[in-house]
Protein backbone atom coordinates (compact mmCIF):
# COMPACT_ATOMS: atom_id res chain seq x y z
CA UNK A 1 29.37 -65.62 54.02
CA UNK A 2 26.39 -68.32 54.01
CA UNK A 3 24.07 -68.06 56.91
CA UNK A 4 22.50 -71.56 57.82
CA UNK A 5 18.65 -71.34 58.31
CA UNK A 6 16.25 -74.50 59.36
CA UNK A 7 15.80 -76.60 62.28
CA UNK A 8 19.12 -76.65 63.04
CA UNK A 9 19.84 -72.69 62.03
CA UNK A 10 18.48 -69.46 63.59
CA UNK A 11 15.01 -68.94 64.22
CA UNK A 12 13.98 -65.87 62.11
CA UNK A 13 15.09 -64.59 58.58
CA UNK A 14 16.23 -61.59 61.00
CA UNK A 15 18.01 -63.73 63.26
CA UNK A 16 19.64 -65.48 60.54
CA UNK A 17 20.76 -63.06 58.21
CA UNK A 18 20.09 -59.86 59.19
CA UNK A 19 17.89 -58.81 56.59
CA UNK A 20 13.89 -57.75 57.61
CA UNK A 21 11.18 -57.26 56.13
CA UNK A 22 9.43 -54.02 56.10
CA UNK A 23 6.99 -52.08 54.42
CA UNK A 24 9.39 -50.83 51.64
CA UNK A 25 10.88 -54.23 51.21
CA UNK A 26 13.89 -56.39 52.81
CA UNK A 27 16.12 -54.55 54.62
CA UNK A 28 19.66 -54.29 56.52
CA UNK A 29 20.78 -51.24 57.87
CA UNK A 30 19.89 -48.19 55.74
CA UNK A 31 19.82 -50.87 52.41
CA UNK A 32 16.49 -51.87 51.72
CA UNK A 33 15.71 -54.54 48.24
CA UNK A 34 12.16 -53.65 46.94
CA UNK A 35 9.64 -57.14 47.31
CA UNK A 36 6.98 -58.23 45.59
CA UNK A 37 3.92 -58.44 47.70
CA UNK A 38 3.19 -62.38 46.31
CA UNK A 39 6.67 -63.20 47.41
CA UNK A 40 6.76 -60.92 50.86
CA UNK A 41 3.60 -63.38 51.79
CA UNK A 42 5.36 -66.50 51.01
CA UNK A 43 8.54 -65.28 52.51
CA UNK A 44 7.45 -64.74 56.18
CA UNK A 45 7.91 -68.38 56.11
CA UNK A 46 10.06 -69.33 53.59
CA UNK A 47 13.68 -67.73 53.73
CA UNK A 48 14.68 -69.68 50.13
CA UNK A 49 11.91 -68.61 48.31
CA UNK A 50 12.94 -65.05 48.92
CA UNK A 51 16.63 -66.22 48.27
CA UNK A 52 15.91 -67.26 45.30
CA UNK A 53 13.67 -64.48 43.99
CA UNK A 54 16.13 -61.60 44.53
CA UNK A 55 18.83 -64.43 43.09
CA UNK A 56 21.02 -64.45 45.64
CA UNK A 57 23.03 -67.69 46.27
CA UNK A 58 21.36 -70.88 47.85
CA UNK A 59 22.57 -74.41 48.84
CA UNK A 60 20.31 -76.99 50.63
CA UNK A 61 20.91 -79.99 52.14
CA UNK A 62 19.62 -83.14 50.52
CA UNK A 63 16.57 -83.61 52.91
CA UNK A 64 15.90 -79.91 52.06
CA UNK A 65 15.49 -79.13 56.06
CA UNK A 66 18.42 -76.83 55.94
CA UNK A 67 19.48 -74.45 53.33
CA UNK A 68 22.17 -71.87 53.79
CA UNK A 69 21.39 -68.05 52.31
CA UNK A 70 24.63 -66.48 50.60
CA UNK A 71 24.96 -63.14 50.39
CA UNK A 72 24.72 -61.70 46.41
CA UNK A 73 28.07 -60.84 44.74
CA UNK A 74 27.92 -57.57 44.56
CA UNK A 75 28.19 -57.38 48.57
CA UNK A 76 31.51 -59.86 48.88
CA UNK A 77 32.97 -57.23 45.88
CA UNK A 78 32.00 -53.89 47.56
CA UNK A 79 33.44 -55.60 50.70
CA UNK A 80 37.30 -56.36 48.63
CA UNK A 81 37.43 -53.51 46.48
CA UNK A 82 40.32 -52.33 46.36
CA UNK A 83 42.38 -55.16 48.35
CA UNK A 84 44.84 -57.82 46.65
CA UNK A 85 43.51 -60.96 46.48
CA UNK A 86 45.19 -63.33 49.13
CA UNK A 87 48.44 -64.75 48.81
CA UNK A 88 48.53 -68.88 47.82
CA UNK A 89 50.81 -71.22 46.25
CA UNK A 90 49.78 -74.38 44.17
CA UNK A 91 51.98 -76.37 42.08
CA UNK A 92 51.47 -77.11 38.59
CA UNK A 93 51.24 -80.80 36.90
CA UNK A 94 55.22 -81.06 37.23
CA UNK A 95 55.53 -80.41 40.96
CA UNK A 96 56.72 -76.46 40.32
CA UNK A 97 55.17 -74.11 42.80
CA UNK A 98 53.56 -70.83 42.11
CA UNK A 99 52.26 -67.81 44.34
CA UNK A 100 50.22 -65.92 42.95
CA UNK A 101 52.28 -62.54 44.42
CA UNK A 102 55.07 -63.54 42.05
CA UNK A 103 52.59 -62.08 39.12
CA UNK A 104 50.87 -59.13 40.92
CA UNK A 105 50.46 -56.83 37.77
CA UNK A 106 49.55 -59.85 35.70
CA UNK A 107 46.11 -60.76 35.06
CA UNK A 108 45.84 -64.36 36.20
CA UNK A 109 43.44 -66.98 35.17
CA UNK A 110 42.91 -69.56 37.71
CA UNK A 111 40.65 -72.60 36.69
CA UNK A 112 40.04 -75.37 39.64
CA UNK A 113 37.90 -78.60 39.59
CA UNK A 114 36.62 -80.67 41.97
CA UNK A 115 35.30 -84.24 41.66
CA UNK A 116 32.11 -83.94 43.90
């Protein structure tokens, strides 16, 4: 999930994502992610510097007024383990369709491009 911040996002980093910072670092609940002090000073008012320094995902927009925060990878897994991925079907060059439930058991490689 990508959480918009900027003039035309939420207000605060809190309000925004959820995430505040506190003495021991940014936190959410009872998870807290240790901060450098240099960065905890630039990050009271800038959201994708912090982003970036715990490497977490980041897009902006092309003026740069808006950037959305992602939330790391390791939260979206703990959040699926242990569910089946989604059900889909996509056809292949010849116009023969696949779902991906007719090889649960498999290990499936799924490669996808996209011109922009």
């Amino acid at each position: 999930m990508a959480t918009l911040v900027g003039p035309r996002g939420a207000g605060s980093l809190t309000d925004a994502t959820g995430w505040e910072l506190k003495p021991e670092g940014l936190c959410r609940d009872d998870v807290c992610v240790p901060v450098p002090d240099d960065v905890r000073a630039a990050a009271t008012d800038d959201a994708v510097a912090l982003w970036r320094h715990l490497g977490w995902p980041v897009a902006t927009t092309g003026d740069a007024a808006d950037a959305y925060l992602g939330e790391p990878v390791s939260a979206r897994a703990a959040a699926r383990a242990g569910e089946p991925a989604p059900d889909f079907a996509l056809r292949d060059l010849a116009g023969v369709e696949h779902r991906l439930r007719d090889h649960r058991g498999k290990k499936v490689f799924l490669a996808s491009w996209a011109p922009w």
